[in-house]
N, C-alpha and C. Protein backbone atom coordinates (compact mmCIF):
# COMPACT_ATOMS: atom_id res chain seq x y z
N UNK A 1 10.14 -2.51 70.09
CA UNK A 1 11.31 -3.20 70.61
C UNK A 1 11.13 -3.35 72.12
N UNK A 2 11.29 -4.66 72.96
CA UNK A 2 11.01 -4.99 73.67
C UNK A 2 12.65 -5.37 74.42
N UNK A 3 12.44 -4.75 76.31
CA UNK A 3 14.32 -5.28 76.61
C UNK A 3 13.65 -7.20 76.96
N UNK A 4 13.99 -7.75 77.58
CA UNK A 4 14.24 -9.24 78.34
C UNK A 4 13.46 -9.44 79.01
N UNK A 5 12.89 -8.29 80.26
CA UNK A 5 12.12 -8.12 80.92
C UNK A 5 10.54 -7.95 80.66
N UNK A 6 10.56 -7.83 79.50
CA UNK A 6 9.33 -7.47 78.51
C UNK A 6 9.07 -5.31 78.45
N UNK A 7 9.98 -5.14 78.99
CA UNK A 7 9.76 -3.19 78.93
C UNK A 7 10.34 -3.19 77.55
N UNK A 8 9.25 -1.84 77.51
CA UNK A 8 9.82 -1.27 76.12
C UNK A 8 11.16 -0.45 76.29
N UNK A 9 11.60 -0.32 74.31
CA UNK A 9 13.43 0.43 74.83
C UNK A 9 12.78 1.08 74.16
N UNK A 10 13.39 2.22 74.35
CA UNK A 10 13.17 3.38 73.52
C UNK A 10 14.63 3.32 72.72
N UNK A 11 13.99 3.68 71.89
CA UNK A 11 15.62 4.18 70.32
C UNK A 11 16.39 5.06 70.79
N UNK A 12 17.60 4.63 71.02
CA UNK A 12 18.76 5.06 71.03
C UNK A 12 18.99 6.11 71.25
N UNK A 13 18.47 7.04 69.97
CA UNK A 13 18.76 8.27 69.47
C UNK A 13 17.19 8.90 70.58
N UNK A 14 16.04 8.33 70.27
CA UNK A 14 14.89 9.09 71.24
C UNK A 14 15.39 9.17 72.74
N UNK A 15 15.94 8.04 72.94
CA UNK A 15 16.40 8.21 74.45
C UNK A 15 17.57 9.64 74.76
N UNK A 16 18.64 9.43 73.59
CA UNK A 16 19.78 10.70 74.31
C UNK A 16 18.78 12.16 73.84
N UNK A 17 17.73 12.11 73.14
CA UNK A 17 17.04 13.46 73.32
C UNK A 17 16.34 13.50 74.42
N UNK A 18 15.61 12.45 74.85
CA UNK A 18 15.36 12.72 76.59
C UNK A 18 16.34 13.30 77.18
N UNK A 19 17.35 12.61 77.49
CA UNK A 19 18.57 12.99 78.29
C UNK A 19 18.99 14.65 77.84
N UNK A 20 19.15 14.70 76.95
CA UNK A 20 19.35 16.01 76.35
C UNK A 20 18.16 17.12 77.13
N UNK A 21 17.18 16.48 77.10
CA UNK A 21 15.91 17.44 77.44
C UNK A 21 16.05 17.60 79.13
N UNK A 22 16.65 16.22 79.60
CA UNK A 22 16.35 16.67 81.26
C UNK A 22 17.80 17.49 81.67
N UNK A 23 18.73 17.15 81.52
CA UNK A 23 20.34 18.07 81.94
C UNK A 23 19.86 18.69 81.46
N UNK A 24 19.14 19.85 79.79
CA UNK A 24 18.92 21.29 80.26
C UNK A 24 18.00 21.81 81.05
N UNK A 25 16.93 20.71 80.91
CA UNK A 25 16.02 21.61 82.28
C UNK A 25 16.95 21.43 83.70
N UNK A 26 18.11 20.41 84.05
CA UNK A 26 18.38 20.52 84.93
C UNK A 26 19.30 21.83 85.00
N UNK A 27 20.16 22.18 83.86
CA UNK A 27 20.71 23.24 83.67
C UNK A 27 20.20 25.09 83.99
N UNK A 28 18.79 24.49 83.51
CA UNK A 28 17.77 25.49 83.31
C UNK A 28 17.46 26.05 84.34
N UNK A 29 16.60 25.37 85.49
CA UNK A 29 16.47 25.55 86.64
C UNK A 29 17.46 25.46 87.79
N UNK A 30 18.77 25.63 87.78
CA UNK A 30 19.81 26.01 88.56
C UNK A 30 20.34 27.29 88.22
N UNK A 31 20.35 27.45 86.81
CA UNK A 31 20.54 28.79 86.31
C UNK A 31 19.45 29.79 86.42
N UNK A 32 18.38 29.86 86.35
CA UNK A 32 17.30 30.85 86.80
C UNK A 32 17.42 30.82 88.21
N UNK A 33 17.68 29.90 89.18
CA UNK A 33 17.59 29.86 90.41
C UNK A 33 18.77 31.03 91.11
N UNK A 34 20.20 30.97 90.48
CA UNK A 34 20.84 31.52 90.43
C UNK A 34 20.55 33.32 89.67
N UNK A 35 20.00 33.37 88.74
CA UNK A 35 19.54 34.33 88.45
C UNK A 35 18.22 35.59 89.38
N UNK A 36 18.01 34.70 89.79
CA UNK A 36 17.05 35.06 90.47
C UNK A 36 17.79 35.73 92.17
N UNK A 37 18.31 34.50 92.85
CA UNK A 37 18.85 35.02 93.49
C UNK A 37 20.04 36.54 93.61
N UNK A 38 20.11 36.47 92.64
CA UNK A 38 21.33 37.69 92.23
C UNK A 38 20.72 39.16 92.20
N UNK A 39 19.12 39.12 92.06
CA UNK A 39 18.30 40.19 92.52
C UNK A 39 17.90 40.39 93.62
N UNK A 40 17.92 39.40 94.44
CA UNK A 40 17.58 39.75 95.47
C UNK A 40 18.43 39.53 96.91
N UNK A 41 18.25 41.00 97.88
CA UNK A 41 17.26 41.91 97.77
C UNK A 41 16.89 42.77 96.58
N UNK A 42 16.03 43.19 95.84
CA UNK A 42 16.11 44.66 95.03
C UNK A 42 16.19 45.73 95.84
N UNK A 43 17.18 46.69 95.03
CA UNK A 43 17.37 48.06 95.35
C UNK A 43 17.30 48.54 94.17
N UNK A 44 16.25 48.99 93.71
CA UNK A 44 16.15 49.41 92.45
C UNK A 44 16.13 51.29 92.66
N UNK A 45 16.83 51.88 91.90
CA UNK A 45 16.80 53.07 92.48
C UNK A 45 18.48 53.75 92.51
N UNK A 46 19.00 52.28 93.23
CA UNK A 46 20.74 52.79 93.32
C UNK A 46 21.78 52.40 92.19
N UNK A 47 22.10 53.00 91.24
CA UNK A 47 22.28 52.83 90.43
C UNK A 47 24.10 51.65 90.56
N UNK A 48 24.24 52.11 91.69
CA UNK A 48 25.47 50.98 91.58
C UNK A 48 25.12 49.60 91.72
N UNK A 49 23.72 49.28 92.57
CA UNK A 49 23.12 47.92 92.39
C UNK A 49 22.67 47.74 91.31
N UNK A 50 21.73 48.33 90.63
CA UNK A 50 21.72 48.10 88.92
C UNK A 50 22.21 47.67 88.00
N UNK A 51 23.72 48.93 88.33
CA UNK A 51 24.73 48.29 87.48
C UNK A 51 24.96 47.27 87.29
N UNK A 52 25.65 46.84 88.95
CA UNK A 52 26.22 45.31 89.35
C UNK A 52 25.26 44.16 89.32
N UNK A 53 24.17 44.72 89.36
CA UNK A 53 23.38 43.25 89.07
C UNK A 53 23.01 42.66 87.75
N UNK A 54 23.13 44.15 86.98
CA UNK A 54 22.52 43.63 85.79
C UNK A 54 23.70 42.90 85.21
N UNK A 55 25.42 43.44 85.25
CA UNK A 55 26.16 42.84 84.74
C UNK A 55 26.21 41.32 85.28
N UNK A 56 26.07 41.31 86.23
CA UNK A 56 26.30 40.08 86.84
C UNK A 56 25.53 39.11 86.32
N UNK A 57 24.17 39.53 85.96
CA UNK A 57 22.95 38.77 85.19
C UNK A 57 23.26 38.25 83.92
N UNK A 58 24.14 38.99 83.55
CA UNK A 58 24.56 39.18 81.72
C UNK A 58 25.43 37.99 81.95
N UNK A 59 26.53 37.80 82.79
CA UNK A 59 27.72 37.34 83.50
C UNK A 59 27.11 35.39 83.46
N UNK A 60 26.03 35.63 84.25
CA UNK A 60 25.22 34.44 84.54
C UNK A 60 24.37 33.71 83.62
N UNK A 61 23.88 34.59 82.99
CA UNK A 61 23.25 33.37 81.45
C UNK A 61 23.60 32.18 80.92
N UNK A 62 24.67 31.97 80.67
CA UNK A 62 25.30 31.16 79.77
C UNK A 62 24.58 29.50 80.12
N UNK A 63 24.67 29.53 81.69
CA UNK A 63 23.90 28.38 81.95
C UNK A 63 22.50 28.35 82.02
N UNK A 64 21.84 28.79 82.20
CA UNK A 64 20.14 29.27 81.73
C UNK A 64 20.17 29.39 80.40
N UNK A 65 20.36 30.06 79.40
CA UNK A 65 20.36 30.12 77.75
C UNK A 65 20.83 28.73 77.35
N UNK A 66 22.20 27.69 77.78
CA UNK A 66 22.22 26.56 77.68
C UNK A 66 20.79 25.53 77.56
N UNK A 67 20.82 25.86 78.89
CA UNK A 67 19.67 24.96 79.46
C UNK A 67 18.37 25.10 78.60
N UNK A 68 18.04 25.99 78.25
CA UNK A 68 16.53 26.45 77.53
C UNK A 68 17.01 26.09 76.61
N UNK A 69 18.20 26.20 75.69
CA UNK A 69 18.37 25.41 74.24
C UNK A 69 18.04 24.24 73.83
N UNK A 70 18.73 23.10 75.29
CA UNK A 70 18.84 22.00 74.98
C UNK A 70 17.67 21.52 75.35
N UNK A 71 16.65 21.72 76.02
CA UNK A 71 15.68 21.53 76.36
C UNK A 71 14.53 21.81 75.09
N UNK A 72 14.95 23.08 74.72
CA UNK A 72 14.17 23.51 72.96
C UNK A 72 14.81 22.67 71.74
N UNK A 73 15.62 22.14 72.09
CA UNK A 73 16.13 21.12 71.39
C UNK A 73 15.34 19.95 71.17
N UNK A 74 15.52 19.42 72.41
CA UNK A 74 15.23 18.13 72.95
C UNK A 74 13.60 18.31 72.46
N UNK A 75 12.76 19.14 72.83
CA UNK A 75 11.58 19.18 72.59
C UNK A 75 11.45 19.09 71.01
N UNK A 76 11.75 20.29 70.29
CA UNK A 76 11.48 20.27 68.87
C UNK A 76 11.94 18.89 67.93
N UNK A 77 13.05 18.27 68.25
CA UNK A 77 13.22 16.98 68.13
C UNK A 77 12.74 15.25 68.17
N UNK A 78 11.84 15.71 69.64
CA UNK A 78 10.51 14.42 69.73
C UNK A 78 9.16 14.81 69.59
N UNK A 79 9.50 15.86 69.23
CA UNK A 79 8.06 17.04 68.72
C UNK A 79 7.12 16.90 69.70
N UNK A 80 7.34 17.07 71.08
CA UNK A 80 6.45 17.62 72.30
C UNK A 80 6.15 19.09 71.74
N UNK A 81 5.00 19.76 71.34
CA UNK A 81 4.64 20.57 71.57
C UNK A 81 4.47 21.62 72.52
N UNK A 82 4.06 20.69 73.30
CA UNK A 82 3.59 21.17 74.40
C UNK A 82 4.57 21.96 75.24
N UNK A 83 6.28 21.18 75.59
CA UNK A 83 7.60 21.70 75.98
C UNK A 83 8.17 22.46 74.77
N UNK A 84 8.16 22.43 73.34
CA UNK A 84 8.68 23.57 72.83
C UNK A 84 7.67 25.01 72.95
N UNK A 85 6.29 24.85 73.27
CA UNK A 85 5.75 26.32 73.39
C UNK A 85 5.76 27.00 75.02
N UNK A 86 6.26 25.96 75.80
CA UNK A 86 6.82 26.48 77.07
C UNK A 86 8.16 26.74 77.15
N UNK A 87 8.74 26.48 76.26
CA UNK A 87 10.37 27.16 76.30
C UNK A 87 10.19 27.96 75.80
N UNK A 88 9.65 28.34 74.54
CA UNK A 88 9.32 29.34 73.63
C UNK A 88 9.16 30.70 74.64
N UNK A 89 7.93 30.51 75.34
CA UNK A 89 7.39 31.30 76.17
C UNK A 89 8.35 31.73 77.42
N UNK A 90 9.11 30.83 77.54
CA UNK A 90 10.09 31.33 78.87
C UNK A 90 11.45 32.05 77.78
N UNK A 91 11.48 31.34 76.85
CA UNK A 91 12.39 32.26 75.82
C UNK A 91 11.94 33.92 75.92
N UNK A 92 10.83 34.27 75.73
CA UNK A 92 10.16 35.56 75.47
C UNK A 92 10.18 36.41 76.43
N UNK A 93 9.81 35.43 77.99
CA UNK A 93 10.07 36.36 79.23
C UNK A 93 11.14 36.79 79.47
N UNK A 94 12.17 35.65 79.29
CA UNK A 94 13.31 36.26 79.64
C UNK A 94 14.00 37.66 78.30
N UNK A 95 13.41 37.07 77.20
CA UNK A 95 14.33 38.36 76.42
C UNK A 95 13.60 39.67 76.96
N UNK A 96 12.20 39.87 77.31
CA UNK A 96 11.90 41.05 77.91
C UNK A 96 12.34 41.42 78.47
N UNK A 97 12.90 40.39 79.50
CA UNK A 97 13.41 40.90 80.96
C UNK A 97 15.11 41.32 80.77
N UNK A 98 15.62 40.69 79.79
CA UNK A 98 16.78 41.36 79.37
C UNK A 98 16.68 42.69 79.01
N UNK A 99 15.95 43.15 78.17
CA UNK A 99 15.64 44.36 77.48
C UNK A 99 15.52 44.98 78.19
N UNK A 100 14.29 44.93 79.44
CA UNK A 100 14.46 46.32 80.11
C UNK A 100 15.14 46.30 81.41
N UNK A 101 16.06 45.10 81.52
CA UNK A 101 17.56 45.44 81.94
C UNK A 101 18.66 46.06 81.45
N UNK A 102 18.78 46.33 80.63
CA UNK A 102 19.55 46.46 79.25
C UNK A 102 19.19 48.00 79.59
N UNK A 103 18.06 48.56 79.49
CA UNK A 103 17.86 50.05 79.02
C UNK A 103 18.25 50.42 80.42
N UNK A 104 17.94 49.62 81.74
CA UNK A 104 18.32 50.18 83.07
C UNK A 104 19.72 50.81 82.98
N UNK A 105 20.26 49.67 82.54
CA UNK A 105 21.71 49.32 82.50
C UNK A 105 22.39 50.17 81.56
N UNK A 106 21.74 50.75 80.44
CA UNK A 106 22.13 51.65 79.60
C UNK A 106 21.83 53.62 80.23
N UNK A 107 20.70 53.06 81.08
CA UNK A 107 21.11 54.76 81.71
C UNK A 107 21.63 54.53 83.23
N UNK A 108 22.35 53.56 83.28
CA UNK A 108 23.26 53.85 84.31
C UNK A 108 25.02 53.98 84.13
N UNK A 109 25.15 54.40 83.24
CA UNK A 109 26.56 53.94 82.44
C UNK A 109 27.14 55.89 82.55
N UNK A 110 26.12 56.81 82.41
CA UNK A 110 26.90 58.35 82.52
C UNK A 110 27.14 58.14 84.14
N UNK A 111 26.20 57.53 84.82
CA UNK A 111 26.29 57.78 86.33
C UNK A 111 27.66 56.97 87.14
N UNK A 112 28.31 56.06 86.46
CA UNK A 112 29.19 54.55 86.45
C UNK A 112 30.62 56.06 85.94
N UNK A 113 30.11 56.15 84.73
CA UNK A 113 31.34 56.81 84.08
C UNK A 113 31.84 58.48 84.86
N UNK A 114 30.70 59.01 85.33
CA UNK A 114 30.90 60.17 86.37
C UNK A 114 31.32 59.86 87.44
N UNK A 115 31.22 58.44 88.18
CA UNK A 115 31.90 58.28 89.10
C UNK A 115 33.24 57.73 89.59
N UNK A 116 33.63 57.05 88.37
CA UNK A 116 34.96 56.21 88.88
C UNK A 116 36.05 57.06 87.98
N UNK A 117 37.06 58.35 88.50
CA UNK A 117 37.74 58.49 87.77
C UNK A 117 39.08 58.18 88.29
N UNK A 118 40.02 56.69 89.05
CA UNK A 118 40.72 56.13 89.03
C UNK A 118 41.00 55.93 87.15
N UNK A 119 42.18 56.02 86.93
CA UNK A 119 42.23 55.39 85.26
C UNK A 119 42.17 53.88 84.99
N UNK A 120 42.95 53.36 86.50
CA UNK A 120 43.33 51.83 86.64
C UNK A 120 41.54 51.37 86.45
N UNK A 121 40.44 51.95 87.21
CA UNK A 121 39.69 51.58 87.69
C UNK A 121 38.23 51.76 86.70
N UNK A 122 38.59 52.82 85.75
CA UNK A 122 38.19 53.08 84.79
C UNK A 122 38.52 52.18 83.09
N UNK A 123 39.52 51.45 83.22
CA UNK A 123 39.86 50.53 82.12
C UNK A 123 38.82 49.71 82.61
N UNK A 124 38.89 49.19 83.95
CA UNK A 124 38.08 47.86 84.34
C UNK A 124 36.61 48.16 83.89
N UNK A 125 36.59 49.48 84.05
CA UNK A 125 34.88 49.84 84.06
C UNK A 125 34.29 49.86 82.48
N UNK A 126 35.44 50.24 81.74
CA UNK A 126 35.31 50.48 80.35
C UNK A 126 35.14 49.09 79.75
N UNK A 127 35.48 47.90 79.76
CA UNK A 127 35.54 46.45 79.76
C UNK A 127 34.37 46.16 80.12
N UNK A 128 34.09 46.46 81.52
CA UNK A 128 32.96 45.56 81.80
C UNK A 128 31.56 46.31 80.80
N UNK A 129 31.72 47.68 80.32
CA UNK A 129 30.65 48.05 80.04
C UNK A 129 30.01 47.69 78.18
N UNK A 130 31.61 47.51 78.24
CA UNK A 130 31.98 46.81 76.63
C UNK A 130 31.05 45.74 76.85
N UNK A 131 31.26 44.24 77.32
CA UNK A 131 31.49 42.98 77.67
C UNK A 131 29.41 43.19 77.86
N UNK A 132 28.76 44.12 78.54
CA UNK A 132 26.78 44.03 78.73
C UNK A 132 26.78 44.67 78.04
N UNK A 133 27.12 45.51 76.57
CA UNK A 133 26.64 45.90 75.60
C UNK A 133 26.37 44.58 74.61
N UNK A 134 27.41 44.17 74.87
CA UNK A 134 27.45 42.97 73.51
C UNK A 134 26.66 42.19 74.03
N UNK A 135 26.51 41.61 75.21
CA UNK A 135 25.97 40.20 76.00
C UNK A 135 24.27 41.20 76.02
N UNK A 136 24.02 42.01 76.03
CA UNK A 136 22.40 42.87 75.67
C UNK A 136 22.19 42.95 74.96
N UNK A 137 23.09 43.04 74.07
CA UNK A 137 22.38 42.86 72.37
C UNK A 137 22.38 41.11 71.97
N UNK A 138 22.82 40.32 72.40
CA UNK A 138 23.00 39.00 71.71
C UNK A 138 22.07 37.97 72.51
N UNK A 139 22.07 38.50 73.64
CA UNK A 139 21.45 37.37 74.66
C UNK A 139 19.90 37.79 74.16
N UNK A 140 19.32 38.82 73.95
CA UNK A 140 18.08 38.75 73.88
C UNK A 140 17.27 38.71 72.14
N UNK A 141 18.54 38.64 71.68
CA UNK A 141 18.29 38.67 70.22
C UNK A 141 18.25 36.78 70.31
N UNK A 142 19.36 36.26 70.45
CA UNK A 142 19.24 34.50 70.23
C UNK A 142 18.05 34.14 71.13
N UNK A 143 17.57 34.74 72.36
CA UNK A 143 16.24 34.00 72.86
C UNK A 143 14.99 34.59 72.64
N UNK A 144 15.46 35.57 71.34
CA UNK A 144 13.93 35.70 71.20
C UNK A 144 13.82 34.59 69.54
N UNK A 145 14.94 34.56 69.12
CA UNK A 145 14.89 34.11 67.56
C UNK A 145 14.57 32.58 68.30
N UNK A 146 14.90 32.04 69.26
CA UNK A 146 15.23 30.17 70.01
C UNK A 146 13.31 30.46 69.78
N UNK A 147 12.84 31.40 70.83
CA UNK A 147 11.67 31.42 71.14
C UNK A 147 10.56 31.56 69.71
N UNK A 148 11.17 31.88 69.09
CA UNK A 148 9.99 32.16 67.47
C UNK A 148 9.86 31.13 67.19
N UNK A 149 11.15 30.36 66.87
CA UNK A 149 11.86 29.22 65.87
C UNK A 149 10.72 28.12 66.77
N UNK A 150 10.81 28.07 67.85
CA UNK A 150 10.20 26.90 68.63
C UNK A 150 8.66 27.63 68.38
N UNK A 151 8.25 28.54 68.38
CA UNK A 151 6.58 28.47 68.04
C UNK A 151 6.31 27.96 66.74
N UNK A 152 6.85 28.51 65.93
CA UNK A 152 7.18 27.86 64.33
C UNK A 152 6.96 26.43 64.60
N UNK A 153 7.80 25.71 65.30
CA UNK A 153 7.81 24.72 65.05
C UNK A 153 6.70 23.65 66.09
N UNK A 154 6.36 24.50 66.74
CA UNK A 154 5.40 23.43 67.27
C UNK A 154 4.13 23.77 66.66
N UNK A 155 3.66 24.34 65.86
CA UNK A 155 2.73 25.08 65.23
C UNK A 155 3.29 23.69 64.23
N UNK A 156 4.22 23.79 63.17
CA UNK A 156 4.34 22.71 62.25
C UNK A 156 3.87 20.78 62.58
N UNK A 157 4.53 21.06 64.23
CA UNK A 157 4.51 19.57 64.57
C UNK A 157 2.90 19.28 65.14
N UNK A 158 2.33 20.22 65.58
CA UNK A 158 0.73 19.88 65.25
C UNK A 158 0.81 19.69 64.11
N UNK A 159 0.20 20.51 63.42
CA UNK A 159 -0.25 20.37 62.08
C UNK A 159 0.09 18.73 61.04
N UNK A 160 1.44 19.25 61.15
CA UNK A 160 1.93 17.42 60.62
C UNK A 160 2.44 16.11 61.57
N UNK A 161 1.99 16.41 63.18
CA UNK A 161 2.33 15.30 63.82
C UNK A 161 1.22 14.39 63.95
């Protein structure tokens, strides 16, 4: 299919999976950028920076895990290989990097709970610690399953592309 000008159109539907593919990488890379920044400086060592960063990290995903979806989307959909085994792979880093945030973050919780005994201040603490249990177990479980699913499948889209 040809527009007026003699350029090719791309289909409709191939085009909004482009689009789909660039807003999450644009998603993607504002959200890691942001992620990133939120470590630094490191103070690894003080367990109240730990704490606070890691929650804050947990806090901050939503737009990075977006972004890598729609982008693993977008890829597995026009069957680029090549971009679903690089999301895949950034899927994997990051669930590592959750994990052994997660265990940081899990032995800093007697040191969190020995220190704040306000009650007012202690509900808040009890919440937030609720709120990176669940977001540590889920965030690194869906990007490691995003990250399989997309090797799976670019493994298929060789084979039958």
């Amino acid at each position: 299919m040809e527009s007026r000008a003699g350029q090719p159109v791309l289909p409709p539907t191939d085009l909004g999976w482009r689009l789909l593919g660039w807003v999450g990488l644009v998603f993607l890379v504002i959200g890691l950028l942001d992620l990133g920044l939120g470590w630094y400086p490191p103070r690894f060592g003080s367990a109240e920076w730990e704490f606070g960063t890691i929650t804050r990290t947990l806090d901050s995903l939503p737009i990075s895990v977006l972004g890598l979806a729609m982008v693993m989307a977008s890829a597995v959909q026009r069957r680029v290989t090549w971009a679903m085994r690089a999301a895949a792979v950034l899927c994997g880093i990051l669930a590592a990097c959750l994990v052994a945030a997660f265990v940081i973050f899990l032995l800093d919780i007697p040191i969190a709970l020995r220190t704040v005994t306000d009650p007012v201040l202690r509900t808040g603490l009890d919440r937030a610690i609720v709120k990176a249990i669940v977001q540590g177990v889920l965030y690194p479980t869906v990007l490691a399953t995003v990250g399989w699913r997309g090797v799976r499948a670019a493994g298929r889209a060789r084979t039958f592309g």
